[in-house]
Protein backbone atom coordinates (compact mmCIF):
# COMPACT_ATOMS: atom_id res chain seq x y z
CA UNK A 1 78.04 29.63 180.75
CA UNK A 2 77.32 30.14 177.25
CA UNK A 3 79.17 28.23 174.55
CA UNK A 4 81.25 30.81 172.61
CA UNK A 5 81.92 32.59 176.25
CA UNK A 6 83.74 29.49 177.73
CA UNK A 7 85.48 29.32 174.32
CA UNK A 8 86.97 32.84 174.74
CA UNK A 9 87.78 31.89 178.46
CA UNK A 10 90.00 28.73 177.15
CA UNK A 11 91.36 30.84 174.26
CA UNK A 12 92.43 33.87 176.98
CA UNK A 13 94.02 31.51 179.59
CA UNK A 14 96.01 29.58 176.47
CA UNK A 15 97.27 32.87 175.56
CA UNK A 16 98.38 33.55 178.84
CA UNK A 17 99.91 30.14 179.25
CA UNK A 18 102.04 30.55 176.08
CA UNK A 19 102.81 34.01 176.99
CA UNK A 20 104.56 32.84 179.85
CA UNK A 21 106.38 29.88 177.89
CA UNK A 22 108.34 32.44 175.68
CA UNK A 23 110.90 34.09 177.36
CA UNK A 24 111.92 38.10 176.86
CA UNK A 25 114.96 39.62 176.36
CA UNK A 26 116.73 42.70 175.47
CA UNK A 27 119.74 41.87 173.98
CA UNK A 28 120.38 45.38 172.63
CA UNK A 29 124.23 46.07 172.21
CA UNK A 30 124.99 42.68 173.24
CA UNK A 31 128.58 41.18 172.77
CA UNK A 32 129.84 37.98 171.44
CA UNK A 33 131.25 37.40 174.63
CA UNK A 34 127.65 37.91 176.65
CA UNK A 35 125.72 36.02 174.36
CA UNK A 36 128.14 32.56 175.04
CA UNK A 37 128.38 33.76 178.83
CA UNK A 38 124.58 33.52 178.44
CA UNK A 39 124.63 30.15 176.67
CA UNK A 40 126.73 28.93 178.74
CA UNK A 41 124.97 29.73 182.35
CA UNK A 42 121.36 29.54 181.01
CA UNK A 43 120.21 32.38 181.09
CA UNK A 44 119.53 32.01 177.41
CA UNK A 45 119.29 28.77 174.51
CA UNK A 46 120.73 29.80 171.29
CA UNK A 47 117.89 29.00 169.55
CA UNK A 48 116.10 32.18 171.69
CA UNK A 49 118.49 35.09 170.80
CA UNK A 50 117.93 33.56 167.24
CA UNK A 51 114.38 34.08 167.59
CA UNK A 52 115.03 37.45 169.32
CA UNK A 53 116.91 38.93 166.39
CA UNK A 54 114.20 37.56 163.80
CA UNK A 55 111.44 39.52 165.99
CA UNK A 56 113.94 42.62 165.54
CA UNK A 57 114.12 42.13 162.18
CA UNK A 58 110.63 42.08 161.62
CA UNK A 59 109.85 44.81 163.84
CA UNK A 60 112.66 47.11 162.81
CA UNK A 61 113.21 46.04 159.11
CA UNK A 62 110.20 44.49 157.63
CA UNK A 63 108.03 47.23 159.77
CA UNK A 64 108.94 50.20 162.15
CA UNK A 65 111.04 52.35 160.42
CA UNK A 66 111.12 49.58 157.44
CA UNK A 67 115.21 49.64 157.64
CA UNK A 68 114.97 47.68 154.19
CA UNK A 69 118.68 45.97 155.28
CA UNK A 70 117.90 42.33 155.06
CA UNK A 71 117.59 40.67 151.64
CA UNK A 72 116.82 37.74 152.81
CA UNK A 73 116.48 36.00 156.29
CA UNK A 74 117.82 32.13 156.35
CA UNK A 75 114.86 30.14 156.93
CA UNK A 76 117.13 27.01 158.67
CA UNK A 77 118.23 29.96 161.30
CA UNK A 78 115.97 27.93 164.31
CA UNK A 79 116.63 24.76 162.95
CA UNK A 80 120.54 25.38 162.99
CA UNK A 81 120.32 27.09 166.35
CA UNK A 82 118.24 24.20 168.11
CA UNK A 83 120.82 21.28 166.93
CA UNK A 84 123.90 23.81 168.30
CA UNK A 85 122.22 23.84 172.05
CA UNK A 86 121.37 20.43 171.64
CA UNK A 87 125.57 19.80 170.98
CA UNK A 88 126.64 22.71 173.73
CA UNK A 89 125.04 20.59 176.40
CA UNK A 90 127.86 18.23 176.41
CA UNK A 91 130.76 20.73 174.54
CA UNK A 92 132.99 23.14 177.80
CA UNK A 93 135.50 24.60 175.71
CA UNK A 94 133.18 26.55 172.71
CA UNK A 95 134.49 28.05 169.53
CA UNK A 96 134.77 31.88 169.29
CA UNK A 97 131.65 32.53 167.24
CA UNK A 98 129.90 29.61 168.55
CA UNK A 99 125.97 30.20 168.52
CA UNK A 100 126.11 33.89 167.20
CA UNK A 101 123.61 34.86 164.37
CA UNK A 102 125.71 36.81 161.85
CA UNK A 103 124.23 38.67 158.78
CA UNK A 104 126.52 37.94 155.46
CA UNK A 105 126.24 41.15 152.61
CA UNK A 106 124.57 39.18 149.60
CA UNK A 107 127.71 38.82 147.54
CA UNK A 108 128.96 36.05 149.57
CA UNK A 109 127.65 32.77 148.53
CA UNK A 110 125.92 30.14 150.56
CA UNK A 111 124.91 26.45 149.74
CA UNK A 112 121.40 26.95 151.49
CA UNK A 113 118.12 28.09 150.76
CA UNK A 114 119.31 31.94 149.91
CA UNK A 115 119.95 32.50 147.12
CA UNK A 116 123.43 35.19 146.44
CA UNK A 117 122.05 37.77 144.33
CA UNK A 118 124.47 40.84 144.91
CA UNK A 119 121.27 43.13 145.10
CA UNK A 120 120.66 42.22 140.84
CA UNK A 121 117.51 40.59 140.45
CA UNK A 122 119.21 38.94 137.51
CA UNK A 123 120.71 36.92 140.36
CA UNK A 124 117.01 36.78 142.12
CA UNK A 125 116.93 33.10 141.31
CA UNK A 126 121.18 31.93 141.75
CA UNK A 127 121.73 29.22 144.45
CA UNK A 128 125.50 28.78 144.57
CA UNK A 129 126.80 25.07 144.64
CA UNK A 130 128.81 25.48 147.54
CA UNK A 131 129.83 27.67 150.26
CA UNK A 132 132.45 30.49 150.09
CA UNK A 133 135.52 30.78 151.78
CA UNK A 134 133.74 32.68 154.45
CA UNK A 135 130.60 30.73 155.00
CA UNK A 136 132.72 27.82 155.77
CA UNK A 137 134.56 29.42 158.09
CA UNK A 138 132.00 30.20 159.82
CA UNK A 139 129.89 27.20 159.82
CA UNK A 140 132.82 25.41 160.99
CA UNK A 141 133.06 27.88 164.34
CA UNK A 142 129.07 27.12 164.54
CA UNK A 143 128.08 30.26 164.09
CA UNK A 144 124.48 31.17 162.26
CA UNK A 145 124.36 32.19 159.10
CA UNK A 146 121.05 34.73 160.05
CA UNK A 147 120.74 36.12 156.33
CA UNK A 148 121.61 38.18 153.54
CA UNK A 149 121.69 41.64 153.76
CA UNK A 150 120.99 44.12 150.85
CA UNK A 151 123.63 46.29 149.40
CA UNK A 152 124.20 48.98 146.78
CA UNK A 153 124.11 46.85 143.30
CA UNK A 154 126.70 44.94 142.22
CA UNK A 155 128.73 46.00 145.25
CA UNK A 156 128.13 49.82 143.45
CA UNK A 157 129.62 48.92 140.42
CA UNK A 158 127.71 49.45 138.28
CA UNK A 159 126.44 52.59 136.89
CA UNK A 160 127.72 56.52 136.38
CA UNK A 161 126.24 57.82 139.66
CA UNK A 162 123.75 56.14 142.47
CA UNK A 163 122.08 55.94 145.44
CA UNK A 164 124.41 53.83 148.22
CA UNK A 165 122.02 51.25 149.63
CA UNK A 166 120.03 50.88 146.31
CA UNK A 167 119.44 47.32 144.76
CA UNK A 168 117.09 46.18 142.60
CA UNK A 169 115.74 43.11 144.41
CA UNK A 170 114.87 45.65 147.82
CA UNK A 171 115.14 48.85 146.54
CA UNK A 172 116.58 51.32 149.51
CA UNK A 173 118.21 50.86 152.56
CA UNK A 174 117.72 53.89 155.48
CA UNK A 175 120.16 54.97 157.49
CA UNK A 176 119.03 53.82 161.33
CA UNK A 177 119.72 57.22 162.88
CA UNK A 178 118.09 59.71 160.99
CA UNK A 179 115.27 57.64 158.18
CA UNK A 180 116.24 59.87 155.34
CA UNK A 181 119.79 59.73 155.18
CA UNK A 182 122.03 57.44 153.46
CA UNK A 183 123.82 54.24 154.87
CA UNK A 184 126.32 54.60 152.62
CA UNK A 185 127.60 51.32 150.56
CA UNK A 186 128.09 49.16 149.56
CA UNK A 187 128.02 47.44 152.92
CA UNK A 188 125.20 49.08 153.58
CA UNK A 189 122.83 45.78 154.87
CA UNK A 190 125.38 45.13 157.07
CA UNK A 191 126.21 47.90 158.53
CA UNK A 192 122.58 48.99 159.03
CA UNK A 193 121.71 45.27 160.30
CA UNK A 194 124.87 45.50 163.38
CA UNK A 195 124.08 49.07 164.12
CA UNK A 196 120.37 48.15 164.73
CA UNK A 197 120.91 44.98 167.01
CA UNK A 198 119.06 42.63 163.85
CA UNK A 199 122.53 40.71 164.54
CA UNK A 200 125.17 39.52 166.50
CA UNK A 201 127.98 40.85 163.70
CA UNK A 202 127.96 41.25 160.39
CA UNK A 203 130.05 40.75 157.61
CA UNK A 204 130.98 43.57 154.21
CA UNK A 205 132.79 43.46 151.51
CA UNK A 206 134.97 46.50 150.05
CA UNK A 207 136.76 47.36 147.28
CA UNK A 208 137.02 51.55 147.84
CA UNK A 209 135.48 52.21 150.68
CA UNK A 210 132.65 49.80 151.50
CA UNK A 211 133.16 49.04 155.00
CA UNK A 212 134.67 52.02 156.14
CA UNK A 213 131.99 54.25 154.64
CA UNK A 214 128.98 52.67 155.91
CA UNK A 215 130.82 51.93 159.01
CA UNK A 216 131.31 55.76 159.63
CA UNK A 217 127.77 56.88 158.51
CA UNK A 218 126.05 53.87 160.96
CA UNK A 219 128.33 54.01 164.15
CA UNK A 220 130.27 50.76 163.85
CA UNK A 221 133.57 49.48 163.89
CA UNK A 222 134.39 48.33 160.55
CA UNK A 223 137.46 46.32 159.61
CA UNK A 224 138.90 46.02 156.15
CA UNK A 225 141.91 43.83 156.39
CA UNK A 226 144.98 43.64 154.40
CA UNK A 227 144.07 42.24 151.05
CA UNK A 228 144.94 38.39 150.79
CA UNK A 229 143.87 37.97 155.33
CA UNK A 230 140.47 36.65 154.10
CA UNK A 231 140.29 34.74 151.13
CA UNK A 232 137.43 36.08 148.49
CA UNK A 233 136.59 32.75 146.64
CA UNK A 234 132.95 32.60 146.63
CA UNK A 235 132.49 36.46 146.43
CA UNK A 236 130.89 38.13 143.77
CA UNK A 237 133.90 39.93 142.94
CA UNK A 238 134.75 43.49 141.66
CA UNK A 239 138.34 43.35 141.77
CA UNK A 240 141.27 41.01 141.81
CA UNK A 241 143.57 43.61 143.28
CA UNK A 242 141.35 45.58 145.85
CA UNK A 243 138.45 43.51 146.63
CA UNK A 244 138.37 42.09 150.67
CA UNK A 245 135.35 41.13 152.90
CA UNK A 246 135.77 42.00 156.61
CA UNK A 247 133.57 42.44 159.70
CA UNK A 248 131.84 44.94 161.08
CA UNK A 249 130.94 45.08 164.50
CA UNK A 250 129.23 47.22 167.48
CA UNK A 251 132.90 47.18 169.35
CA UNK A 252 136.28 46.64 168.66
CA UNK A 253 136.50 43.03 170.31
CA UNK A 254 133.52 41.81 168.52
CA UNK A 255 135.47 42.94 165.11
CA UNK A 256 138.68 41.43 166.34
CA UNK A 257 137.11 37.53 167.25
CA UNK A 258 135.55 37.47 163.72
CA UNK A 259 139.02 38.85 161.75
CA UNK A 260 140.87 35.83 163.55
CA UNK A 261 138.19 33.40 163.17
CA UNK A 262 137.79 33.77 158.88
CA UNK A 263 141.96 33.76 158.43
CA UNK A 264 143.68 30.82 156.61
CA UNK A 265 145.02 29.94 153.30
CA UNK A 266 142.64 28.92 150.31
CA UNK A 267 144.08 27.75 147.38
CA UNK A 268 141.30 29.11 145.66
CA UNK A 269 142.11 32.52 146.15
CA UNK A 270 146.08 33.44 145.63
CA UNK A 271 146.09 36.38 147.35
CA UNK A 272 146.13 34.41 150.94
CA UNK A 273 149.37 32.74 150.06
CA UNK A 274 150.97 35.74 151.09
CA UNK A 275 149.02 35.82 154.49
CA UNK A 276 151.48 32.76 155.36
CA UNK A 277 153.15 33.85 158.98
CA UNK A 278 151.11 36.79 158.54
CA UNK A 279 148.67 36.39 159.82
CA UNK A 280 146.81 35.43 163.31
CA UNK A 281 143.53 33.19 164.18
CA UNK A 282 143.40 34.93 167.58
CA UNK A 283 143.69 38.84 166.81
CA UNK A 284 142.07 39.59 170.55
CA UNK A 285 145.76 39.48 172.12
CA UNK A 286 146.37 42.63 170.38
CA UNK A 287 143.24 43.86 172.55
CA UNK A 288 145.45 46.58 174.88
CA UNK A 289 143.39 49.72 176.22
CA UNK A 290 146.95 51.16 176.89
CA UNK A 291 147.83 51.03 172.73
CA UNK A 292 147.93 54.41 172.09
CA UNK A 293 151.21 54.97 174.59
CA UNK A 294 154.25 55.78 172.75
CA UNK A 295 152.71 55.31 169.28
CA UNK A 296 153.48 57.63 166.41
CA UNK A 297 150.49 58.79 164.72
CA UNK A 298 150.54 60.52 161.72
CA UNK A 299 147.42 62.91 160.51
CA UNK A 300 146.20 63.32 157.19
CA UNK A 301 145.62 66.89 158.11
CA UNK A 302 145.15 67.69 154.21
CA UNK A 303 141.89 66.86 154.88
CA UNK A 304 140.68 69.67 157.10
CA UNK A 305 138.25 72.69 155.74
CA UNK A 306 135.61 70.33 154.53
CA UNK A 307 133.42 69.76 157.51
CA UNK A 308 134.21 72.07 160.45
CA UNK A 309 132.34 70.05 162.90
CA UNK A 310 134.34 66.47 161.66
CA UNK A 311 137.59 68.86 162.33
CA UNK A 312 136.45 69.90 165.74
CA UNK A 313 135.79 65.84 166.53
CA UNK A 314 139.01 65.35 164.85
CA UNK A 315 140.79 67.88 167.16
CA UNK A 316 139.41 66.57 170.26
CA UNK A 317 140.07 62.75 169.39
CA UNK A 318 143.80 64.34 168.90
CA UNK A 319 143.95 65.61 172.13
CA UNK A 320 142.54 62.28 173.45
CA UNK A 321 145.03 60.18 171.93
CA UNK A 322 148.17 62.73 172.25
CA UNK A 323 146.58 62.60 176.43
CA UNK A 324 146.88 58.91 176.21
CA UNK A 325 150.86 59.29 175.15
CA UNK A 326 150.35 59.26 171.47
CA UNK A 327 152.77 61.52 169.24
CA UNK A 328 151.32 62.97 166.35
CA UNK A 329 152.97 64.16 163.25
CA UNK A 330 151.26 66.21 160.93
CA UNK A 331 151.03 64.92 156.99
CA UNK A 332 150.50 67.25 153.81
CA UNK A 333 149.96 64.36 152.36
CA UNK A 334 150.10 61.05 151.31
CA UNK A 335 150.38 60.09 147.75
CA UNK A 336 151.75 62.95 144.96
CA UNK A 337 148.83 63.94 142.70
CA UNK A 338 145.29 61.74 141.95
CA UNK A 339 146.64 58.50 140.40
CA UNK A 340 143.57 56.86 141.68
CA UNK A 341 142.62 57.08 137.69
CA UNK A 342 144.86 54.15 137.23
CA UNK A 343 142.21 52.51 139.67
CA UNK A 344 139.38 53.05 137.58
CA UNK A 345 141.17 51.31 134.89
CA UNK A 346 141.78 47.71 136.91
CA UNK A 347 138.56 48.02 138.02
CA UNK A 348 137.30 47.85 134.74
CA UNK A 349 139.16 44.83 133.49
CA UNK A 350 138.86 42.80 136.43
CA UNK A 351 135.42 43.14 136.95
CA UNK A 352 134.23 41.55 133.80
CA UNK A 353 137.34 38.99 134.03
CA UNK A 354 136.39 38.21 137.30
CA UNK A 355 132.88 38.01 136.84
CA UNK A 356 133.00 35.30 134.17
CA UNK A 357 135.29 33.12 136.72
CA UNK A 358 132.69 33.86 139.21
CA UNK A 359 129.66 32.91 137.11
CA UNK A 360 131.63 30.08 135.41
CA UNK A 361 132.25 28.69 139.30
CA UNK A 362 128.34 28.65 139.36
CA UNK A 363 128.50 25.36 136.62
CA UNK A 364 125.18 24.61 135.09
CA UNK A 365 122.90 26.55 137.64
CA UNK A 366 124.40 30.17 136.90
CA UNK A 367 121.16 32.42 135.60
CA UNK A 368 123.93 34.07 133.14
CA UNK A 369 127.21 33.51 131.55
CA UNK A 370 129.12 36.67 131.54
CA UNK A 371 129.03 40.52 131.59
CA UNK A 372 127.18 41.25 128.60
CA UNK A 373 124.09 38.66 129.16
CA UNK A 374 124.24 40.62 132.59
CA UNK A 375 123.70 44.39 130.59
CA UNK A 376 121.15 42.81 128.24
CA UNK A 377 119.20 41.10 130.93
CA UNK A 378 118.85 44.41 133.59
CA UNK A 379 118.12 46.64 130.53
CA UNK A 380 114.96 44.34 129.85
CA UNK A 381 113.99 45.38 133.41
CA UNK A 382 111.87 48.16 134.40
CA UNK A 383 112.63 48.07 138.01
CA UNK A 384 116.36 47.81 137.56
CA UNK A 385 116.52 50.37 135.21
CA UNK A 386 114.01 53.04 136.80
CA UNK A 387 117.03 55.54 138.37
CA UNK A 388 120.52 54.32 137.00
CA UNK A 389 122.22 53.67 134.28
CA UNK A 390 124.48 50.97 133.21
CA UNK A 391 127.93 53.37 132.46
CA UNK A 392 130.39 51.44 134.69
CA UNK A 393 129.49 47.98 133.32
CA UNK A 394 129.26 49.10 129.91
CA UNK A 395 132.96 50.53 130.36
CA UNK A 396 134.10 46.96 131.60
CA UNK A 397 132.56 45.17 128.89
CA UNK A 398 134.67 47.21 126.24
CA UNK A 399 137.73 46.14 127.64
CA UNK A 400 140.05 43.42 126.88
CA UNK A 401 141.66 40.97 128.44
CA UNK A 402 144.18 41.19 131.59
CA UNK A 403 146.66 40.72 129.65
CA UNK A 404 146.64 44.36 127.51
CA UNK A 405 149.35 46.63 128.33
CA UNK A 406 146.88 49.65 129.32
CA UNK A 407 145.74 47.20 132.28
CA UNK A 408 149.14 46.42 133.16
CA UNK A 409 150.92 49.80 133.80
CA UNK A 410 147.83 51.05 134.80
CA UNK A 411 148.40 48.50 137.95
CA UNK A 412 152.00 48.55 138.21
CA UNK A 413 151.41 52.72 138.81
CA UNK A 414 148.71 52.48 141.26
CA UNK A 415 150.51 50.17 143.44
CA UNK A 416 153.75 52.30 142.91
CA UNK A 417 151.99 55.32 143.87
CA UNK A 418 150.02 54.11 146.97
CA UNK A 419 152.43 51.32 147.99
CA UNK A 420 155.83 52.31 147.45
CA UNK A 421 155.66 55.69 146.98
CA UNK A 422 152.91 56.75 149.12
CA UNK A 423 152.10 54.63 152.53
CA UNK A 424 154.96 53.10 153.07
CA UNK A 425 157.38 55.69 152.35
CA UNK A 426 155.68 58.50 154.60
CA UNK A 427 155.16 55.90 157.08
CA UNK A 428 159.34 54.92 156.51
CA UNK A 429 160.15 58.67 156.55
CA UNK A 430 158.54 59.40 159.45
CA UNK A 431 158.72 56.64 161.66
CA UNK A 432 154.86 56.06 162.02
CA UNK A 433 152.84 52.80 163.76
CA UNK A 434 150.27 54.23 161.59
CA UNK A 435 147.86 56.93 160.13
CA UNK A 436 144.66 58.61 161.57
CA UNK A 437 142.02 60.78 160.01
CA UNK A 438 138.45 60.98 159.49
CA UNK A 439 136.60 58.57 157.60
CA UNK A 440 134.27 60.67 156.31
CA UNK A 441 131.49 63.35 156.77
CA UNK A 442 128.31 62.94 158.47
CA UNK A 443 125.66 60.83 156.32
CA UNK A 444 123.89 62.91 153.48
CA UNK A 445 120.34 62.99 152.66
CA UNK A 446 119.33 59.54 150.00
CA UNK A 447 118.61 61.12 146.72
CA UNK A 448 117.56 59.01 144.17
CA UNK A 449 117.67 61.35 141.87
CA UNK A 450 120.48 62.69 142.05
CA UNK A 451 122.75 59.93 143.60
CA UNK A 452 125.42 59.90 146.46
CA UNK A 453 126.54 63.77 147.70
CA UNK A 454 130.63 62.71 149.16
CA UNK A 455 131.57 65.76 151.13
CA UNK A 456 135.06 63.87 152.74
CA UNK A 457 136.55 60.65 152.24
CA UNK A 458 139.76 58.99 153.44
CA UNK A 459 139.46 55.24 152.40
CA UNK A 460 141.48 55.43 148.77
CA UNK A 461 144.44 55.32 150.15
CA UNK A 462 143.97 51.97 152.46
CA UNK A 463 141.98 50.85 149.55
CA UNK A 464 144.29 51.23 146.33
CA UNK A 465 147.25 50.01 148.23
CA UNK A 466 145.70 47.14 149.24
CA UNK A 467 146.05 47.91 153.23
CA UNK A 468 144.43 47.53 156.68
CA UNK A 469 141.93 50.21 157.61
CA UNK A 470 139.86 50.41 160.98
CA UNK A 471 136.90 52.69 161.70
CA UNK A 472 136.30 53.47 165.01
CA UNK A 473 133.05 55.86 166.01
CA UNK A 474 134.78 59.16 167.34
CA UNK A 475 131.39 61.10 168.09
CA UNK A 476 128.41 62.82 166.16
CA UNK A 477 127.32 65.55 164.06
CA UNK A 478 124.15 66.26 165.86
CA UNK A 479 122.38 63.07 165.48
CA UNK A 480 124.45 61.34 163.02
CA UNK A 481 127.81 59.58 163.92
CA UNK A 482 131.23 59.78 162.49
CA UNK A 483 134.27 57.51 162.86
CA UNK A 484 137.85 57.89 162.83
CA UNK A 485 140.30 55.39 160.28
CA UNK A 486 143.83 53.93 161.54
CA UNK A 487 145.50 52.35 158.63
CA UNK A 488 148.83 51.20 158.11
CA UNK A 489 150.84 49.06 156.00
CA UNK A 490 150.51 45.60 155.21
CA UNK A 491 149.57 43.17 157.57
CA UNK A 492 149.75 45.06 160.72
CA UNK A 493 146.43 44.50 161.58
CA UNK A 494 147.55 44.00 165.45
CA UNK A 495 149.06 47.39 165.72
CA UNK A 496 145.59 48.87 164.47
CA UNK A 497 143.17 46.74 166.72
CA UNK A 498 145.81 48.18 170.06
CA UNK A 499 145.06 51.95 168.57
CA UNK A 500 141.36 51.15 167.69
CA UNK A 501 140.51 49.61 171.18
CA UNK A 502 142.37 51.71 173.05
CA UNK A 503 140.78 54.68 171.65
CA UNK A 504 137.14 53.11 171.56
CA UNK A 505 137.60 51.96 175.78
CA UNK A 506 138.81 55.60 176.48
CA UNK A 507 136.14 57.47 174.50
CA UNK A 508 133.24 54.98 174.21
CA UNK A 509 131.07 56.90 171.33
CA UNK A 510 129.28 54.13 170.20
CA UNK A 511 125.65 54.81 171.07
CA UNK A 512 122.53 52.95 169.39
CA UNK A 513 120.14 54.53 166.97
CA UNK A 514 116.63 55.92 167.91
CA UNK A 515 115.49 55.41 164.00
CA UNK A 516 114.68 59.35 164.06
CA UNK A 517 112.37 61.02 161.16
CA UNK A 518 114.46 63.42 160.61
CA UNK A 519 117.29 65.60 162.35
């Protein structure tokens, strides 16, 4: 046999060899709990569905359909994951998040080898100097930090109109059911990431609509909690008074054992003193496919005549839940008038106040030192500058400080209006365990040009109050999924998970995406 011939033969047979060394799995639409099931009889290591979602995300994200949802991908992830099955071998009772590869939206910092850049590439280059609230948390339960996933800039604030899912350091994210529409944002990364299987869970942020929008235009349960449950230190922050991370999730329970898992109080962030007896580190007790019974519902039915088909899902989820022993009373509305103005005023204030605490929390490694280096630096960019503007930060910067009377009454009214006067007292007047309606329409087509195209949105009023939200899929539009919202007052998180679940085990809409061309 001829050199070069027996050379191929040895080369073939060693590919073969390996081949068979590397185990395959399809761990599509798999659940916290069968991953550590799967840990825990063998049927998997940790360090494999690690390596699984990696392949995913290079077949799906870097190539495929190029998803464009992951920033950047932790390269400790198989490190990390080999020392955790070396420590399960002699650990019986696990942590809830033990082992699972989670994908963080890039404005939560890490002390790693990622850098948090909040989709700026003005932050291409900013290591943090410790871990956020969150990333603790997490390491703590052993879970794996996979990577960062891209967002819509600056958490979308930014400039006068844009494209949700557009950053400068990635450029666009798709939506995984039909390539040309929009994710939605900011939370776009991680939405698109959980939807796809490229993770376990995933984690957003939101200050009007961040998880719940991407969450409805993906297929994904999305929790935003009550404002103060998860503590935002370490967060590149929009605002004070509205700003929350929270997870999002293929199924309710999945959502539920991260919400529990990230509570606590962190002197850091103020907010989460008011979490104290508020709050739970097990939220899957509230887990009851018979929730719905004897509830009180009320619908936002102000919100019909924008999308026939979202009313006809609407109607039908109705019938579901009023089937299951639900009662539900019909709302004009919610809050008198469109104070969400006053909104646009905190938001201005406390973003470039919180900023500079943010930035200033970076010590001597932060790229930039407040607001305005931040405007001079992305106008000296020709990528960041190539479709948007800078209107929103330019706004901030001409504010004051939090101490001007404009920002104060401005905040006072909002929470009068949504708090006070608007949730709470229809849900007092009424007797309600909560609210329903439709998060929002099906996903429209990305337009860079022109920016976002909103057709129906319910988020503002969990959002400027400051309350829980849940999205739960409730069907599609053809080939693009919608979700329903619960959202209540403050802190009652477990009532929300009982409706949430126990519509989601009764209807089961969630369905993967088949990364279509067009619909």
């Amino acid at each position: 046999m001829k050199k070069n011939s027996f050379l191929i033969l040895v080369l073939f047979f060693s590919g073969c060899l390996n081949k068979t060394k590397t185990k395959s799995f399809n761990l599509d639409e798999y659940s916290i709990e069968m991953l550590q099931s799967g840990y825990i009889d063998g049927t998997f290591t940790i360090k494999e569905v690690v390596n699984h979602y990696l392949t995913n995300i290079d077949n799906l994200d870097k190539s495929g359909p190029k998803l464009n949802s992951i920033i950047t991908v932790n390269p400790d992830a198989l490190n990390i994951a080999e020392y955790l099955d070396r420590k399960l071998q002699s650990k019986k009772n696990i942590s809830p998040l033990y082992g699972i590869p989670i994908i963080l939206k890039d404005n939560i910092d890490t002390k790693d080898k990622m850098p948090t850049t909040a989709g700026s590439r003005v932050l291409k280059n900013s290591y943090p100097i410790k871990d956020s609230w969150i990333a603790k948390k997490l390491r703590l339960e052993g879970a794996i930090i996979l990577g960062k996933a891209n967002l819509s800039e600056w958490a979308n604030y930014r400039a006068s109109f844009s494209s949700s899912g557009w950053s400068g350091i990635l450029g666009q994210t798709k939506n995984p059911y039909v390539l040309d529409r929009n994710p939605c944002g900011s939370s776009s990364g991680s939405a698109v990431a959980v939807s796809s299987n490229l993770c376990a869970v995933s984690i957003g942020t939101e200050t009007w609509g961040s998880i719940m929008c991407p969450s409805n235009a993906n297929g994904i349960v999305g929790i935003k909690p009550t404002v103060g449950l998860w503590s935002r230190s370490g967060i590149v922050p929009i605002s004070y008074t509205q700003d929350t991370a929270g997870p999002m999730a293929r199924t309710v329970k999945d959502a539920t054992i991260l919400l529990g898992s990230i509570t606590g109080v962190d002197s850091s962030d103020n907010k989460t003193l008011n979490s104290s007896g508020k709050s739970f580190s097990d939220y899957t007790k509230f887990l009851n496919p018979n929730g719905l019974k004897d509830k009180r519902l009320g619908y936002l039915k102000s919100e019909e005549g924008k999308n026939f088909q979202v009313d006809s899902l609407m109607h039908r989820s109705i019938r579901f839940m009023k089937n299951q022993g639900a009662q539900i009373i019909e709302l004009d509305k919610i809050v008198d008038g469109t104070p969400y103005e006053n909104s646009e005023i905190i938001l201005a204030y406390e973003f470039k106040d919180g900023l500079k605490k943010y930035l200033d929390n970076l010590g001597e490694k932060r790229p930039v030192s407040n607001l305005q280096d931040i405007i001079n630096a992305t106008y000296n960019d020709s990528i960041e500058m190539e479709y948007f503007n800078l209107a929103l930060m330019e706004n901030a910067q001409s504010k004051g400080n939090l101490k001007d009377k404009l920002y104060k009454d401005a905040l006072s009214n909002m929470l009068k209006a949504y708090r006070i006067k608007g949730i709470d007292l229809i849900m007092d007047q009424f007797n309600l365990d909560a609210i329903i309606s439709p998060t929002g329409s099906p996903a429209w087509k990305t337009d860079l040009i022109n920016g976002d195209n909103y057709h129906l949105s319910t988020s503002v009023y969990a959002a400027l109050s400051g309350y829980p939200n849940i999205n739960v899929p409730m069907g599609f539009v053809r080939e693009l999924p919608v979700g329903l919202s619960f959202f209540g007052k403050a802190w009652t998180e477990p009532i929300l998970i009982e409706l949430a679940y126990a519509f989601e085990q009764g209807t089961k809409h969630r369905r993967k995406p088949k990364f279509l061309i067009n619909d």
